[in-house]
N, C-alpha and C. Protein backbone atom coordinates (compact mmCIF):
# COMPACT_ATOMS: atom_id res chain seq x y z
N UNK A 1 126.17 104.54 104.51
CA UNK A 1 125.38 104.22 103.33
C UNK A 1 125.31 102.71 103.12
N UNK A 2 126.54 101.88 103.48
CA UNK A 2 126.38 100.37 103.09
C UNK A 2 125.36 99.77 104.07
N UNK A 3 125.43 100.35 105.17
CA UNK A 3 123.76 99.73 105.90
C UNK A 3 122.68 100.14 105.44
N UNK A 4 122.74 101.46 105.05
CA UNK A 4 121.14 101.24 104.01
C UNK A 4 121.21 100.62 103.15
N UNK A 5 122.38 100.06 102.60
CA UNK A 5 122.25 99.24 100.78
C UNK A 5 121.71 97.79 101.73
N UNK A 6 122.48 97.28 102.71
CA UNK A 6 121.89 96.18 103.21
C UNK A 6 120.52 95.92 103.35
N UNK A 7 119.84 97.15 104.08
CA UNK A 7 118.43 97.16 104.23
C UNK A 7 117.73 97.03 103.21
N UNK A 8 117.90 97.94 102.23
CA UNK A 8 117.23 98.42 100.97
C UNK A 8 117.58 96.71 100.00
N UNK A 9 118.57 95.97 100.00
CA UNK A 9 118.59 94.32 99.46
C UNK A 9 117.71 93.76 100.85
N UNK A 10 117.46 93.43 101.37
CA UNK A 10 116.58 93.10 102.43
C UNK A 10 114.75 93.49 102.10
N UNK A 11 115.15 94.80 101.95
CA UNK A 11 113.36 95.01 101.65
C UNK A 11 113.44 94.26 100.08
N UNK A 12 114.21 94.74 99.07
CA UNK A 12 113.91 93.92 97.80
C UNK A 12 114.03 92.50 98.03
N UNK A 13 114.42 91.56 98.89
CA UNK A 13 114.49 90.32 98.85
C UNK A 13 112.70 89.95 99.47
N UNK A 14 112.49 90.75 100.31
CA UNK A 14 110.91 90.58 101.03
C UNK A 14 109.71 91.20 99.94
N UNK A 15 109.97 91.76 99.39
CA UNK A 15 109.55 92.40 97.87
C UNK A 15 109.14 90.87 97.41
N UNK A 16 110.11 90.20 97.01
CA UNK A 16 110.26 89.20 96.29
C UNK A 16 109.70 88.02 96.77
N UNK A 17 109.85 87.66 98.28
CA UNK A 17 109.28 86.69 98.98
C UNK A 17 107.71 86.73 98.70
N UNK A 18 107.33 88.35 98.89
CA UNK A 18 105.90 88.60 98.39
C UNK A 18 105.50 88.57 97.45
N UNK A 19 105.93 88.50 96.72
CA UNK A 19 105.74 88.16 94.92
C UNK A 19 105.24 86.54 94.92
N UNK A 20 106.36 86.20 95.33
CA UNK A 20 106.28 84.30 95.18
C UNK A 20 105.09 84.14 95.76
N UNK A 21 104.53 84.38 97.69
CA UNK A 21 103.41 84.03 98.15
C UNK A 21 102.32 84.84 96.88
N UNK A 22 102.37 85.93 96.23
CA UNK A 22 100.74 86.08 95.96
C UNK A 22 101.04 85.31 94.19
N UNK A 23 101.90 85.31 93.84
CA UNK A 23 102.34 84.20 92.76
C UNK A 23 101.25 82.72 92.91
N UNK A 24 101.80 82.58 94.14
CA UNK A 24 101.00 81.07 94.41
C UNK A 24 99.51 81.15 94.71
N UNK A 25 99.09 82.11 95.48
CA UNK A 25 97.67 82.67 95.55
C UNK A 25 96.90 82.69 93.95
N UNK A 26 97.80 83.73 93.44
CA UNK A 26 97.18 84.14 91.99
C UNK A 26 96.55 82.30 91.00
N UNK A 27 97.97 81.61 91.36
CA UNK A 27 97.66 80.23 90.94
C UNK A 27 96.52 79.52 90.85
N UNK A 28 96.18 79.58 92.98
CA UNK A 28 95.02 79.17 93.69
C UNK A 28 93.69 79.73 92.65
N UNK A 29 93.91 80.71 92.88
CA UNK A 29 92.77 81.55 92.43
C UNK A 29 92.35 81.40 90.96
N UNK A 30 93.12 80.95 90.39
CA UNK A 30 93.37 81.00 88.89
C UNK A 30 92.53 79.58 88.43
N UNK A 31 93.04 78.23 88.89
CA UNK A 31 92.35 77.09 89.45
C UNK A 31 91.01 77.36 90.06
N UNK A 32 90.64 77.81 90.59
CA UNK A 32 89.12 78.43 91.56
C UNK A 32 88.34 78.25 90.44
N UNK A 33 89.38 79.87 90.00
CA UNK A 33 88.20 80.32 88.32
C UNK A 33 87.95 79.27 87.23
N UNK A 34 89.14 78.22 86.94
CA UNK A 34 88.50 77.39 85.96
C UNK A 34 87.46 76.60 86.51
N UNK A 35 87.80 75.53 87.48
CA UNK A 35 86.96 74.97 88.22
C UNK A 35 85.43 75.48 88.45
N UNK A 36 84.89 77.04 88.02
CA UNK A 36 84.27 77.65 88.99
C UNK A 36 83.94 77.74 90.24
N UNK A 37 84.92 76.95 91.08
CA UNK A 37 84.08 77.24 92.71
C UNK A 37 84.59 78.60 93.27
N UNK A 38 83.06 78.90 94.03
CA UNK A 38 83.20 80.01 94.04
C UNK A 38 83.91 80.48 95.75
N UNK A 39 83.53 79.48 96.43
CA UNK A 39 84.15 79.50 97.61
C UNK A 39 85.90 79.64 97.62
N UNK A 40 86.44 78.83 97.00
CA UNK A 40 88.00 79.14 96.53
C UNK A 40 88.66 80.28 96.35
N UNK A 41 87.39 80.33 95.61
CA UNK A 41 88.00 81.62 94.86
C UNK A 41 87.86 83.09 95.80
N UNK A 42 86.72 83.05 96.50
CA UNK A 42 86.98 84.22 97.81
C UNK A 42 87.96 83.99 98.35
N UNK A 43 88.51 82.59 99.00
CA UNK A 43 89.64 82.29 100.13
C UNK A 43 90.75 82.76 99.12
N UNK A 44 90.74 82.25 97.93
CA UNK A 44 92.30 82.97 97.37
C UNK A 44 91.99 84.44 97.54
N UNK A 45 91.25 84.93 97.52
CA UNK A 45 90.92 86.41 96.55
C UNK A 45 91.18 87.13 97.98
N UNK A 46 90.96 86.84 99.33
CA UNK A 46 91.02 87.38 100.70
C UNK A 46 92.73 87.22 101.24
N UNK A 47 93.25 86.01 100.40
CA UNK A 47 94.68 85.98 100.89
C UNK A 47 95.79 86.54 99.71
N UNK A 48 94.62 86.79 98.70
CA UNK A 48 95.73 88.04 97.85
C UNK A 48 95.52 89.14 98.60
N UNK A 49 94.54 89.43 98.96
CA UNK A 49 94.47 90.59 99.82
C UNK A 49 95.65 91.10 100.87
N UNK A 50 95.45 89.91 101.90
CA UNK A 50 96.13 89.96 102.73
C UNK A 50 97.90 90.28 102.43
N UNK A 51 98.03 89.43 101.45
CA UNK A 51 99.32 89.44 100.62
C UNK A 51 99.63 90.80 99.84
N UNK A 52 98.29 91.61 99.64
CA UNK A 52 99.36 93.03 98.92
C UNK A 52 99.59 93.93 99.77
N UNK A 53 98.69 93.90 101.07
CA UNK A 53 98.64 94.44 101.99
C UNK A 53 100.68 94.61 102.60
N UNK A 54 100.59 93.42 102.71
CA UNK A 54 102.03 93.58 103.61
C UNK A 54 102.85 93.83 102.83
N UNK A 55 102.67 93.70 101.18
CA UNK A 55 103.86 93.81 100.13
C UNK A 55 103.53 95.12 100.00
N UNK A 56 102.65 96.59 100.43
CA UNK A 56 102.36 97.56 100.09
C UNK A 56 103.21 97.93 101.25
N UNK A 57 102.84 97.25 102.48
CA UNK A 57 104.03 97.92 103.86
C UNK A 57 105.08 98.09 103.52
N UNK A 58 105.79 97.16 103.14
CA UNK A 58 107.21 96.78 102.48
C UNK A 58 107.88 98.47 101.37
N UNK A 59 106.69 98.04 100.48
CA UNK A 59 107.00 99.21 99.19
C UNK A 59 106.82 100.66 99.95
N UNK A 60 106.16 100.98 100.91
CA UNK A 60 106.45 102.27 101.53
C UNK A 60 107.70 102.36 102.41
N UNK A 61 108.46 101.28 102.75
CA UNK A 61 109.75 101.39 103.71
C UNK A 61 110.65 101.61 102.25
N UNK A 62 110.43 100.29 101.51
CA UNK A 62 111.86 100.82 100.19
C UNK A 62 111.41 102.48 100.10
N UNK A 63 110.12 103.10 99.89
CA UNK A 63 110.55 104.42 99.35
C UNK A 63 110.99 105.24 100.28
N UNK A 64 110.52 105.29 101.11
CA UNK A 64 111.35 106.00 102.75
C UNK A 64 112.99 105.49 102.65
N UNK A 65 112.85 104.33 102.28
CA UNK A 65 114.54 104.12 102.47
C UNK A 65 114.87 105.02 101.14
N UNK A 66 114.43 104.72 100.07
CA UNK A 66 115.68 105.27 98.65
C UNK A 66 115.33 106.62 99.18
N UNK A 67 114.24 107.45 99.57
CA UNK A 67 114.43 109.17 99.48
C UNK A 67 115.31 109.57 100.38
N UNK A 68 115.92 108.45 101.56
CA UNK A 68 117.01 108.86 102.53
C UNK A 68 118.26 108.63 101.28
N UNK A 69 118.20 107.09 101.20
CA UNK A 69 119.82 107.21 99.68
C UNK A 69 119.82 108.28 98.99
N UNK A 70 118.60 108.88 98.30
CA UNK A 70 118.65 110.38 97.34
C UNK A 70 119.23 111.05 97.91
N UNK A 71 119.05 111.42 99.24
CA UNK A 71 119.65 112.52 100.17
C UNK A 71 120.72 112.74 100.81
N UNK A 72 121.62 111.07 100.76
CA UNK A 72 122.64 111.00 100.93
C UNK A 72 123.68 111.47 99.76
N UNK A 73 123.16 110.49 98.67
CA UNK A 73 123.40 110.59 97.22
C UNK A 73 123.13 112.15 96.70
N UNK A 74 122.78 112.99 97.28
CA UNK A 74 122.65 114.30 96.99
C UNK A 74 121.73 114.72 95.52
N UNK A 75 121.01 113.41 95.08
CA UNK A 75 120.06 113.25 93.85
C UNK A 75 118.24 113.61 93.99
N UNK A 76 118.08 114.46 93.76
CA UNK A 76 116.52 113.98 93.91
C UNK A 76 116.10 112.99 93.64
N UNK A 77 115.09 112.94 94.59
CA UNK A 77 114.16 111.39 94.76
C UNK A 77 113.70 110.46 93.23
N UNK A 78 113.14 111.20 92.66
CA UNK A 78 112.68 110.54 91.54
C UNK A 78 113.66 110.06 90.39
N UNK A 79 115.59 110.66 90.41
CA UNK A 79 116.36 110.40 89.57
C UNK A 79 116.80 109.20 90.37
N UNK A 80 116.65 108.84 91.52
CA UNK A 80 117.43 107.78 91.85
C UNK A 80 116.80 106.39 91.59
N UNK A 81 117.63 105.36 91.00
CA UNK A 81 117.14 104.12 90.37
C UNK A 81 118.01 103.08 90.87
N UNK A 82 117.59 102.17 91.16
CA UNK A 82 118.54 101.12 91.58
C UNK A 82 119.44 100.97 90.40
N UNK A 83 119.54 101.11 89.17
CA UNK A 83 120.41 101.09 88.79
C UNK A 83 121.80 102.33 88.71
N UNK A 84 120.98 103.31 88.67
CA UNK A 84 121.84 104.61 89.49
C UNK A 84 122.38 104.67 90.49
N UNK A 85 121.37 103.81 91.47
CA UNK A 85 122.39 103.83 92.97
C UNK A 85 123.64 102.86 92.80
N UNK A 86 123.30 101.85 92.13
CA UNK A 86 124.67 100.73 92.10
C UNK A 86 125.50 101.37 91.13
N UNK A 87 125.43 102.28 90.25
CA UNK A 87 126.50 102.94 89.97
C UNK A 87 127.26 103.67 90.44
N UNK A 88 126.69 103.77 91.97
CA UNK A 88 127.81 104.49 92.95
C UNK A 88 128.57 103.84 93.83
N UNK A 89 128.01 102.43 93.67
CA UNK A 89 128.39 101.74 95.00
C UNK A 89 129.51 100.95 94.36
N UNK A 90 130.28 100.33 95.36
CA UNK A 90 131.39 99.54 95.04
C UNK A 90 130.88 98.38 94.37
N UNK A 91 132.03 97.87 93.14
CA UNK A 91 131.34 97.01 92.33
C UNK A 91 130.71 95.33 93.14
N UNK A 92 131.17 95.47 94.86
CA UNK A 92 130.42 94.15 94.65
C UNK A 92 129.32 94.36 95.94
N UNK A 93 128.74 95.64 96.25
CA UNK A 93 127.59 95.85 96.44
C UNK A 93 126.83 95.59 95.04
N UNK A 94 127.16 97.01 94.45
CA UNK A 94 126.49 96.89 93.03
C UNK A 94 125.84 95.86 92.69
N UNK A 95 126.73 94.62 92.36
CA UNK A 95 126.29 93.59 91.82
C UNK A 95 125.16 93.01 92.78
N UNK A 96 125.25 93.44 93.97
CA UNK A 96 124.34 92.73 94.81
C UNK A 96 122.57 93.15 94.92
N UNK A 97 123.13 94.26 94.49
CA UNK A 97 121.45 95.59 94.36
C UNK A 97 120.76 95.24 92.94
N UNK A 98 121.94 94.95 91.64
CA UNK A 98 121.22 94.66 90.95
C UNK A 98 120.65 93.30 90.26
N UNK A 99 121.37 92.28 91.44
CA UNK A 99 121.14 91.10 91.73
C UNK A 99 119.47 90.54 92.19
N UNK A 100 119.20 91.76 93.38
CA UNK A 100 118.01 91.84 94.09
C UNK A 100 116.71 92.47 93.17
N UNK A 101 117.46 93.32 92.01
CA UNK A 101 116.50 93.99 91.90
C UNK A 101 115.95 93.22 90.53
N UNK A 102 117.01 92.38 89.73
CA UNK A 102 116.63 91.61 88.38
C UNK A 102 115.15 90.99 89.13
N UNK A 103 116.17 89.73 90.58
CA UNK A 103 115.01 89.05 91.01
C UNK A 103 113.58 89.45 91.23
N UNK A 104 113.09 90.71 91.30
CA UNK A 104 112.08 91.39 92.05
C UNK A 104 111.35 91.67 90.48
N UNK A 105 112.05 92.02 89.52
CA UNK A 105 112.04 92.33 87.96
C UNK A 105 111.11 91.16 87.52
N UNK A 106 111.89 90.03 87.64
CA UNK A 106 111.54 88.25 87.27
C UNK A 106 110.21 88.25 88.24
N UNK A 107 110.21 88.27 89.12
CA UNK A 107 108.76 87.95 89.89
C UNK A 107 107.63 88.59 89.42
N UNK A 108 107.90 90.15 89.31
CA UNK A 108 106.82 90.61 88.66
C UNK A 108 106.47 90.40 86.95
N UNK A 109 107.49 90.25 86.43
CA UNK A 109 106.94 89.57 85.14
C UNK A 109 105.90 87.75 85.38
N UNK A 110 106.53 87.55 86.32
CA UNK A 110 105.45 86.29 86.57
C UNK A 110 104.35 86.35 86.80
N UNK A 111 104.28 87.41 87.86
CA UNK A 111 102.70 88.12 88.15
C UNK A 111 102.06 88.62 86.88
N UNK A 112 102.59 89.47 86.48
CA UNK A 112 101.76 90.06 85.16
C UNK A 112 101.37 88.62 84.21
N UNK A 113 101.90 87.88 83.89
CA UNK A 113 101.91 86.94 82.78
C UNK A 113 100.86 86.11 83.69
N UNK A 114 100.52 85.54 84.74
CA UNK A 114 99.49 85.03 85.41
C UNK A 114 98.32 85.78 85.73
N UNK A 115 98.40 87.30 85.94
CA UNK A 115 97.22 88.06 85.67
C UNK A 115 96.54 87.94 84.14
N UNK A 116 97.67 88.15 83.52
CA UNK A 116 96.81 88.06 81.48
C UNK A 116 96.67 86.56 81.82
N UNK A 117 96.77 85.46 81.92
CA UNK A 117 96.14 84.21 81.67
C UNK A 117 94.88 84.35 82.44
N UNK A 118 94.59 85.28 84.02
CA UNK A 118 93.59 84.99 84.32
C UNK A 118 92.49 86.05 83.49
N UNK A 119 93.02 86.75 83.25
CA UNK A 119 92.05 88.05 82.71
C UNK A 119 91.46 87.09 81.31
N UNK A 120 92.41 86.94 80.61
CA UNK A 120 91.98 85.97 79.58
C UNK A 120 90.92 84.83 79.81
N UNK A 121 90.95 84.17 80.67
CA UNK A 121 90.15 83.39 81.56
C UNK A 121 88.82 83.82 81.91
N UNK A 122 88.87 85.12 82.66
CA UNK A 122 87.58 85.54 82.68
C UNK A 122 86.91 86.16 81.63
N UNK A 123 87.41 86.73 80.67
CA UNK A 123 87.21 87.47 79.31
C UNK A 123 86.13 86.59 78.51
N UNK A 124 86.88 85.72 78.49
CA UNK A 124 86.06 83.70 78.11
C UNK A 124 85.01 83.49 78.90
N UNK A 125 85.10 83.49 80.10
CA UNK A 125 83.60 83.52 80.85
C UNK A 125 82.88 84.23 80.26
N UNK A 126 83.07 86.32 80.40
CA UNK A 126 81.93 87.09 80.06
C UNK A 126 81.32 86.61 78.44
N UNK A 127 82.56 86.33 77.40
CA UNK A 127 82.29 86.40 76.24
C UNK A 127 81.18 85.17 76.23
N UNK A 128 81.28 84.11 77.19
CA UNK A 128 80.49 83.18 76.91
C UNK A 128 78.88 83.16 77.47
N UNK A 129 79.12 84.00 78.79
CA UNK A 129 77.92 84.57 79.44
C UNK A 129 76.91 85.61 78.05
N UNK A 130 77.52 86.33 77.91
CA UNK A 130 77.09 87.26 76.53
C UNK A 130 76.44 86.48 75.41
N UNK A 131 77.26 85.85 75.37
CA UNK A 131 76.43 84.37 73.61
C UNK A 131 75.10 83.95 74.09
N UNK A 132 74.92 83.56 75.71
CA UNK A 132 73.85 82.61 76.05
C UNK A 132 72.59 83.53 76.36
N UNK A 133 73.41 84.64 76.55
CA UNK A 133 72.21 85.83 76.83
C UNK A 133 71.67 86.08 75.33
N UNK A 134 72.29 86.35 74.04
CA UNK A 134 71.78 86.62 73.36
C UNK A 134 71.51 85.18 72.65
N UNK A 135 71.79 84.48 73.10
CA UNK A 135 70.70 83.04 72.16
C UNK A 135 69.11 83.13 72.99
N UNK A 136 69.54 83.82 74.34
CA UNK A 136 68.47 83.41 74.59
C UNK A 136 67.21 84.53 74.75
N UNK A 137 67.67 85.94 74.00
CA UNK A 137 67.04 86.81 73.64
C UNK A 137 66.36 86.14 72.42
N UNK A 138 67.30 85.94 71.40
CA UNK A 138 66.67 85.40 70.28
C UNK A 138 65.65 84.28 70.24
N UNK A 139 65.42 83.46 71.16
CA UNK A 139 64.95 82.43 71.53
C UNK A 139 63.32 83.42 71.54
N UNK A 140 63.77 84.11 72.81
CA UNK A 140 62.38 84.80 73.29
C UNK A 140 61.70 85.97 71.82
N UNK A 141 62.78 86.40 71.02
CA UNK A 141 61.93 87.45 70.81
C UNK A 141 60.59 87.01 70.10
N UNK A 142 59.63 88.14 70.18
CA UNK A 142 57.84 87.65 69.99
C UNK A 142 57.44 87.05 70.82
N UNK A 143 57.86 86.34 71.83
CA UNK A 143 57.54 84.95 72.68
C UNK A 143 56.71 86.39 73.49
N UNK A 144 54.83 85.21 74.23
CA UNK A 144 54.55 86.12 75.17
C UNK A 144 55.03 85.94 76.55
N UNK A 145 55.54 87.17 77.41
CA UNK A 145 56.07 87.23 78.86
C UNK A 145 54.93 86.72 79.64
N UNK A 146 55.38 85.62 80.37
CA UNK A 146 55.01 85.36 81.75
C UNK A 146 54.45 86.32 82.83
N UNK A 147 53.74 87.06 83.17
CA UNK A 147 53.44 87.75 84.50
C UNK A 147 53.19 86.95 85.59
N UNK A 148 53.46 87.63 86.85
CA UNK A 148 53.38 87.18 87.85
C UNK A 148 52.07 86.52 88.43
N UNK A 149 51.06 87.61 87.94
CA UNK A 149 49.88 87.25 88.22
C UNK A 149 49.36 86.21 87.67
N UNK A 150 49.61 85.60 86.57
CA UNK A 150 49.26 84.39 85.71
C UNK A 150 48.84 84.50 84.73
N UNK A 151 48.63 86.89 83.91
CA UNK A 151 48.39 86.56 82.80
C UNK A 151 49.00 86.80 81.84
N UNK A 152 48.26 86.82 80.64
CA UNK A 152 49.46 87.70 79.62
C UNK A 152 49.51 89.16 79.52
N UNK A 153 50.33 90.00 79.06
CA UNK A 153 49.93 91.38 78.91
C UNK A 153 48.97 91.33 77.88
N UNK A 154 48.40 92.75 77.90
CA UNK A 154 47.39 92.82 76.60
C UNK A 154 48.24 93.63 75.58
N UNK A 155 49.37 93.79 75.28
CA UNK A 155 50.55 94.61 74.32
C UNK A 155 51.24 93.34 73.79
N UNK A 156 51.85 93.37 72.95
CA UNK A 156 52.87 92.06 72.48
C UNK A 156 53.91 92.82 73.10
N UNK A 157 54.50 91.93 73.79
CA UNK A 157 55.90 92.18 74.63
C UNK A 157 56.83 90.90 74.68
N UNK A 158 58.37 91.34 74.43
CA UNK A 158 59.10 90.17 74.42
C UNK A 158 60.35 90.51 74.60
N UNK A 159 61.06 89.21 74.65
CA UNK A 159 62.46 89.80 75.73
C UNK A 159 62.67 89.51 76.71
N UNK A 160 61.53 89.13 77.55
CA UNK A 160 61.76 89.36 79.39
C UNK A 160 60.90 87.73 80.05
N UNK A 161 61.45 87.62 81.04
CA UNK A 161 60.83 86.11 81.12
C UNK A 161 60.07 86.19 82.45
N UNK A 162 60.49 86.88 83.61
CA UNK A 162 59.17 86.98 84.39
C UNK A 162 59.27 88.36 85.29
N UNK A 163 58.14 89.45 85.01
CA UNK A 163 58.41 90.56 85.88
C UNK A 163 59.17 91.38 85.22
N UNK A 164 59.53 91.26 83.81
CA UNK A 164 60.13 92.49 82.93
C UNK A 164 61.51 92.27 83.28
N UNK A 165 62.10 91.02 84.34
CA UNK A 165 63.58 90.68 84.01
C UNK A 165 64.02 89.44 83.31
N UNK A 166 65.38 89.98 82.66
CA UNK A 166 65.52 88.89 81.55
C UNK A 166 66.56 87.92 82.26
């Protein structure tokens, strides 16, 4: 069992390594979005990709690993918790599992708290996209539409600026 606890602190330490790289991505990307460039912001947005990708490889070995600990541990799969498992283990594994697992804890609170700044971020875009659309409904309404052909309609129509799109 202490070589799977090794492994299983090993995958949570690579857990964590992956946190930090899409941490720094999320950053990139985060910068992109204020800036608006939009090129940036694909290259971050393709190497978060790449980045959950291998942190998703990772998270299917920890669960393959803990449903073997359950089975050692004689617990079904879903009762076993890293903090359950280090309650079996000698106190200075223990400390070591739940050493790995605070860290992995801390990373993802970083992630989340940099996702709400970006979500917030873009929220501010749409809300601001939305204002300019409707100033600029109001602008138009009554106004006569443009046609393609060069004339006016023979209906009063308004709203739309060329071809019935606004």
């Amino acid at each position: 069992m202490l070589r799977s606890i090794e492994e299983l602190i090993g995958l949570l330490r690579e857990l964590c390594g992956g946190c930090a790289e899409l941490l720094e991505a999320v950053g990139r990307e985060h910068q992109a979005l204020r800036r608006g460039r939009l090129a940036e912001l694909a290259s971050a947005a393709a190497e978060k990709e790449s980045i959950l990708k291998r942190i998703a490889d990772v998270e299917r070995r920890r669960a393959a690993l803990f449903g073997r600990l359950a089975a050692q541990a004689e617990v079904p799969g879903a009762a076993l918790t890293l903090e359950t498992l280090a309650d079996r283990l000698p106190a200075d594994e223990a400390s070591r599992v739940r050493q790995a697992g605070a860290a992995l804890r801390a990373w993802v609170e970083r992630l989340r708290e940099a996702q709400v700044r970006s979500e917030a971020l873009c929220r501010g875009a749409i809300d601001m996209l939305q204002g300019a659309h409707q100033l600029l409904k109001g602008f138009l309404a009554g106004a006569p539409v443009y046609h393609g052909g060069g004339t006016y309609p023979p209906a009063r129509i308004s709203g739309a600026l060329i071809r019935g799109e606004v």
